[in-house]
N, C-alpha and C. Protein backbone atom coordinates (compact mmCIF):
# COMPACT_ATOMS: atom_id res chain seq x y z
N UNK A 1 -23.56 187.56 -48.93
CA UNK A 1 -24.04 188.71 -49.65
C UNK A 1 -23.11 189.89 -49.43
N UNK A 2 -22.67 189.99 -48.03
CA UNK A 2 -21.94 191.10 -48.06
C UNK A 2 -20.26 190.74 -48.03
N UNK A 3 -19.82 191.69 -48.21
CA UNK A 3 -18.05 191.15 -48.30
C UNK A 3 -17.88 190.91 -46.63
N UNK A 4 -16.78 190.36 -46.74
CA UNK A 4 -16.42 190.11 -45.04
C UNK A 4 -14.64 190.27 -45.15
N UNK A 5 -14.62 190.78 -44.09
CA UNK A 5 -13.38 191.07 -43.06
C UNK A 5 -12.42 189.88 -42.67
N UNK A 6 -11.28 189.23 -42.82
CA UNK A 6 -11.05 187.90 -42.51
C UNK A 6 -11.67 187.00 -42.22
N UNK A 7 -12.88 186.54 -43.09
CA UNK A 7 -13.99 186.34 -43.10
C UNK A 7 -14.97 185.56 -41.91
N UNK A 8 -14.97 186.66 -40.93
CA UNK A 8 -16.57 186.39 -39.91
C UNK A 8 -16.97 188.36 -40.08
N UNK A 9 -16.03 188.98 -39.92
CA UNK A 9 -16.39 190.46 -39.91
C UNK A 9 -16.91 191.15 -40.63
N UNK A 10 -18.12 191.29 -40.74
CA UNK A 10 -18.93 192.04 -42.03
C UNK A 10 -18.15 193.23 -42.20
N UNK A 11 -18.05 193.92 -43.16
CA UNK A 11 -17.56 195.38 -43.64
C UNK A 11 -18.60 196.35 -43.12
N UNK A 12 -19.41 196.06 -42.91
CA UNK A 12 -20.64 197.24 -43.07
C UNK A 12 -20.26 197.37 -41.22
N UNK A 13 -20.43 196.17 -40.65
CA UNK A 13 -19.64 196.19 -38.83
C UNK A 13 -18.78 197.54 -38.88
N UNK A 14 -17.85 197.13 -39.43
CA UNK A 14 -16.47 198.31 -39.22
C UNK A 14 -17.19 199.08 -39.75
N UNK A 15 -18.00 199.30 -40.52
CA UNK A 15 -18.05 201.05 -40.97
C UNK A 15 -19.25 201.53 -39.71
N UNK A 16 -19.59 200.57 -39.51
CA UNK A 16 -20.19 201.34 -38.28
C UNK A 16 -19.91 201.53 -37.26
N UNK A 17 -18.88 201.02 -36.49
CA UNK A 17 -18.46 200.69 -35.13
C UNK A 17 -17.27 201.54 -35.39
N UNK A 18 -15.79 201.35 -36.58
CA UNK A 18 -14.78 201.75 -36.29
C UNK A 18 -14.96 203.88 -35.68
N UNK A 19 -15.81 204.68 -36.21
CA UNK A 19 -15.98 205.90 -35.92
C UNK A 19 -16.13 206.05 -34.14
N UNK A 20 -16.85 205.12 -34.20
CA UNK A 20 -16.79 205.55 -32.00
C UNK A 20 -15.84 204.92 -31.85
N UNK A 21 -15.31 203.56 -31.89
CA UNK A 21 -14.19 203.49 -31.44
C UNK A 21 -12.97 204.40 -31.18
N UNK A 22 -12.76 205.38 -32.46
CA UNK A 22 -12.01 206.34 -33.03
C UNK A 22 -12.16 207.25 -31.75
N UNK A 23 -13.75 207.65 -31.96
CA UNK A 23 -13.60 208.53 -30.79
C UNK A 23 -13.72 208.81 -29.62
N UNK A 24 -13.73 207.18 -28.70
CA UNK A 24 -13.09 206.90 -27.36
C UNK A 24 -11.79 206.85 -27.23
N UNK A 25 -11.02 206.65 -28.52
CA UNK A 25 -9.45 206.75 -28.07
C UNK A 25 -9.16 208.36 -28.32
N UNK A 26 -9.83 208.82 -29.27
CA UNK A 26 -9.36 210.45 -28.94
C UNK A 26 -10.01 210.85 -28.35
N UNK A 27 -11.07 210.77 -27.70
CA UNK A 27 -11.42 211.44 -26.46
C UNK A 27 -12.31 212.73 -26.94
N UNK A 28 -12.45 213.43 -28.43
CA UNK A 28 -12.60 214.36 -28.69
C UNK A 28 -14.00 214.19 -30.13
N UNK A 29 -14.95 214.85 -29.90
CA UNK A 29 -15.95 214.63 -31.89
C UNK A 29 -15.61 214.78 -32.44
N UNK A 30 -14.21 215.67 -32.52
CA UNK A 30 -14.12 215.74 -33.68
C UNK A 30 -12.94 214.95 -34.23
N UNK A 31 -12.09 214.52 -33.62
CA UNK A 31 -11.17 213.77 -33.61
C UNK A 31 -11.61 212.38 -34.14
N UNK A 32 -12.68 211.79 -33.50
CA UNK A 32 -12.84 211.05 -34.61
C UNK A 32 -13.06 210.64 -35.74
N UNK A 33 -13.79 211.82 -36.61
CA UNK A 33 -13.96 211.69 -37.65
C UNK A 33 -12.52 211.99 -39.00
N UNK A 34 -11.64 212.46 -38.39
CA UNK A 34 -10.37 212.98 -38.65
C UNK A 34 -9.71 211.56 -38.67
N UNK A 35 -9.93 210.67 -37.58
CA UNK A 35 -8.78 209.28 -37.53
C UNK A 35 -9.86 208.37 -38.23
N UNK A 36 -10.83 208.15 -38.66
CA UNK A 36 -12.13 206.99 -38.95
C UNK A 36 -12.38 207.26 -40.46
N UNK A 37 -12.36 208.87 -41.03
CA UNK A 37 -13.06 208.74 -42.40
C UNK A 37 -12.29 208.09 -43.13
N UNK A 38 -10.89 208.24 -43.32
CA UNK A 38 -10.16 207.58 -44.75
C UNK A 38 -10.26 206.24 -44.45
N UNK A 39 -10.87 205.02 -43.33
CA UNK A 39 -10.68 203.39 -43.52
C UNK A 39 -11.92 203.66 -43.77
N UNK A 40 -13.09 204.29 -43.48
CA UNK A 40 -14.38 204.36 -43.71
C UNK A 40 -14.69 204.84 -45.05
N UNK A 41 -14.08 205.68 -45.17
CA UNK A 41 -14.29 205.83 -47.24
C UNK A 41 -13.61 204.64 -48.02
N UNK A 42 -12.44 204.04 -47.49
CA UNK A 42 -12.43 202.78 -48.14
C UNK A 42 -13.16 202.02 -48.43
N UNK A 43 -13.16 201.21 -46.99
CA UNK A 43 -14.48 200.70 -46.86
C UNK A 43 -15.64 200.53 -47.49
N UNK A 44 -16.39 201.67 -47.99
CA UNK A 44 -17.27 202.04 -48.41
C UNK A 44 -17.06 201.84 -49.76
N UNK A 45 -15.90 201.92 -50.42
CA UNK A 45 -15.71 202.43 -51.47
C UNK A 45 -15.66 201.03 -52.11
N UNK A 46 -15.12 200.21 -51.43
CA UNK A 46 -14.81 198.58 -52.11
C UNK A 46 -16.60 197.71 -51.67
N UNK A 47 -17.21 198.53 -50.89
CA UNK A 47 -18.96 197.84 -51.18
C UNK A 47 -19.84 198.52 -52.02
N UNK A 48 -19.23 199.12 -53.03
CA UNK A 48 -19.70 200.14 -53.99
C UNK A 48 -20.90 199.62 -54.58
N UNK A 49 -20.82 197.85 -54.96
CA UNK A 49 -21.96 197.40 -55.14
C UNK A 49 -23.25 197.36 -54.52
N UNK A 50 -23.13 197.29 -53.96
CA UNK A 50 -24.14 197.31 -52.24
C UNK A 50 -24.85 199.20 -51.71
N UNK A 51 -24.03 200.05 -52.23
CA UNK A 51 -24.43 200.90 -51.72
C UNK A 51 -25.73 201.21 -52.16
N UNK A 52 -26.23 201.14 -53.57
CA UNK A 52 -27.93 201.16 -53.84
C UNK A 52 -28.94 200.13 -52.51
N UNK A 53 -28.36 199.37 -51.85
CA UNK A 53 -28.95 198.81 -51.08
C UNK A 53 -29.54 199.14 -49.95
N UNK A 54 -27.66 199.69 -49.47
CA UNK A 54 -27.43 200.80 -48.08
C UNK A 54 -28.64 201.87 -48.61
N UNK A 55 -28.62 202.67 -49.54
CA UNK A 55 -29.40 203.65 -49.70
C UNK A 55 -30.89 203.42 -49.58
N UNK A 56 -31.03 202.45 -50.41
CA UNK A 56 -32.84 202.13 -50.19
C UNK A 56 -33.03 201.68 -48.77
N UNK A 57 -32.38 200.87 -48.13
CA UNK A 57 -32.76 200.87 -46.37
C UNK A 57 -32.60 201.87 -45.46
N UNK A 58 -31.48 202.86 -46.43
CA UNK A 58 -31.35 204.20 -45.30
C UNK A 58 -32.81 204.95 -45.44
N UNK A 59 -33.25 205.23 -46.81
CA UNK A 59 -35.01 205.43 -47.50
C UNK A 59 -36.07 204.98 -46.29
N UNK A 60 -35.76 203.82 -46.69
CA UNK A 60 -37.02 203.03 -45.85
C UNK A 60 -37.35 203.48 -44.43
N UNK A 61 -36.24 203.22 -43.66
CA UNK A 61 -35.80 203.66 -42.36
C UNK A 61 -36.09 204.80 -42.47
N UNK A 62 -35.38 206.13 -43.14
CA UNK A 62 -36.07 207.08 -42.80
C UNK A 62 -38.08 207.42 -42.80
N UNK A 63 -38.02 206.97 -44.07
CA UNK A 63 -39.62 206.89 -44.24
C UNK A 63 -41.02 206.53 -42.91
N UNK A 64 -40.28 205.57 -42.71
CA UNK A 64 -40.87 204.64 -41.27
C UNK A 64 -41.05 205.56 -40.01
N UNK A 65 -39.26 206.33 -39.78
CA UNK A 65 -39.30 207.04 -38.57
C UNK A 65 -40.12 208.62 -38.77
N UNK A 66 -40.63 209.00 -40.00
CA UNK A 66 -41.06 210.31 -39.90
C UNK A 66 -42.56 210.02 -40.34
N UNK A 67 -42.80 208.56 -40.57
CA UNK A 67 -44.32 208.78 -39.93
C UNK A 67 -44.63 208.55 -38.78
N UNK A 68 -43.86 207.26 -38.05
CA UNK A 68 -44.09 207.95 -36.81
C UNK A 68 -44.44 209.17 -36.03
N UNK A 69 -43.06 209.77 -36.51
CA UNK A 69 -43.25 211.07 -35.56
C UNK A 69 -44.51 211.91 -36.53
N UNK A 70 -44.69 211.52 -37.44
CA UNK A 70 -45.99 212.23 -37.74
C UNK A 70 -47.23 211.69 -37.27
N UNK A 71 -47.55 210.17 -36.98
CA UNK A 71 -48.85 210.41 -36.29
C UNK A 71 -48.62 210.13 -34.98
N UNK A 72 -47.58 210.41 -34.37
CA UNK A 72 -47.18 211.13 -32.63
C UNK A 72 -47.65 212.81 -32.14
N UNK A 73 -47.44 213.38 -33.60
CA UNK A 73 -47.84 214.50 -33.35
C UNK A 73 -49.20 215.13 -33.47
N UNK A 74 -49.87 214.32 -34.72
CA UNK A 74 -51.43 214.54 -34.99
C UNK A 74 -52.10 213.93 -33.51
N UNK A 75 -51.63 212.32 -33.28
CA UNK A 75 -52.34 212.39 -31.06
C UNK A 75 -52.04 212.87 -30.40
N UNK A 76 -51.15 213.97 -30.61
CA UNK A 76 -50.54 214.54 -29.82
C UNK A 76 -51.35 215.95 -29.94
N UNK A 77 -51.95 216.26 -30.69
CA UNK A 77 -52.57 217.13 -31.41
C UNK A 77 -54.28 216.80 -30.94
N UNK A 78 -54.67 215.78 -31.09
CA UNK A 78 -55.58 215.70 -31.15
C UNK A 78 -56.11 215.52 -29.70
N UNK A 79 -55.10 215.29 -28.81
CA UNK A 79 -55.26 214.64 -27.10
C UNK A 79 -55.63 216.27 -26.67
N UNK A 80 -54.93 217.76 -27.02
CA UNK A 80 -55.15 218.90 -26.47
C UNK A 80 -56.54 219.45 -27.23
C-alpha cells in the first residue's frame, strides 16, 4: 500500500525518523529542521496519493486525544 524505500523501508519511516536523526547530528532544534525539510518535502511529495489518508488518521488521532483530555477534565472536575 505504501511506497517503500529499497524495498523493506516504508517512506512514511523516513519521514518520521529522518528529522531527529537530523537533529542528534546537529546537536541543535533548529538545525534540524534546516538539514531534514527538503528530503522530507520530497518525500512527502512523491506519497501525494496517500496524503488524504495521512490526513484523515492525523483527524482521527487528533479527535480521540481531545476527548480524552476532555473527559479527564470533566473527572477531574467533578472529583473537586
Amino acid at each position: 500500500m505504501c511506497r517503500s524505500i529499497s524495498g523493506f523501508l516504508s517512506a512514511l519511516v523516513v519521514i518520521a525518523v529522518l528529522p531527529f536523526i537530523s537533529g542528534i547530528v546537529a546537536g541543535v532544534g533548529i538545525g534540524y529542521v534546516g538539514l531534514s525539510m527538503p528530503i522530507v518535502l520530497a518525500l512527502i511529495a512523491s506519497l501525494a496519493r496517500y496524503l488524504d489518508l495521512l490526513e484523515k488518521a492525523f483527524i482521527i488521532k487528533k479527535s480521540v486525544l481531545f476527548r480524552a483530555i476532555s473527559e479527564a477534565k470533566s473527572t477531574n472536575q467533578q472529583e473537586r
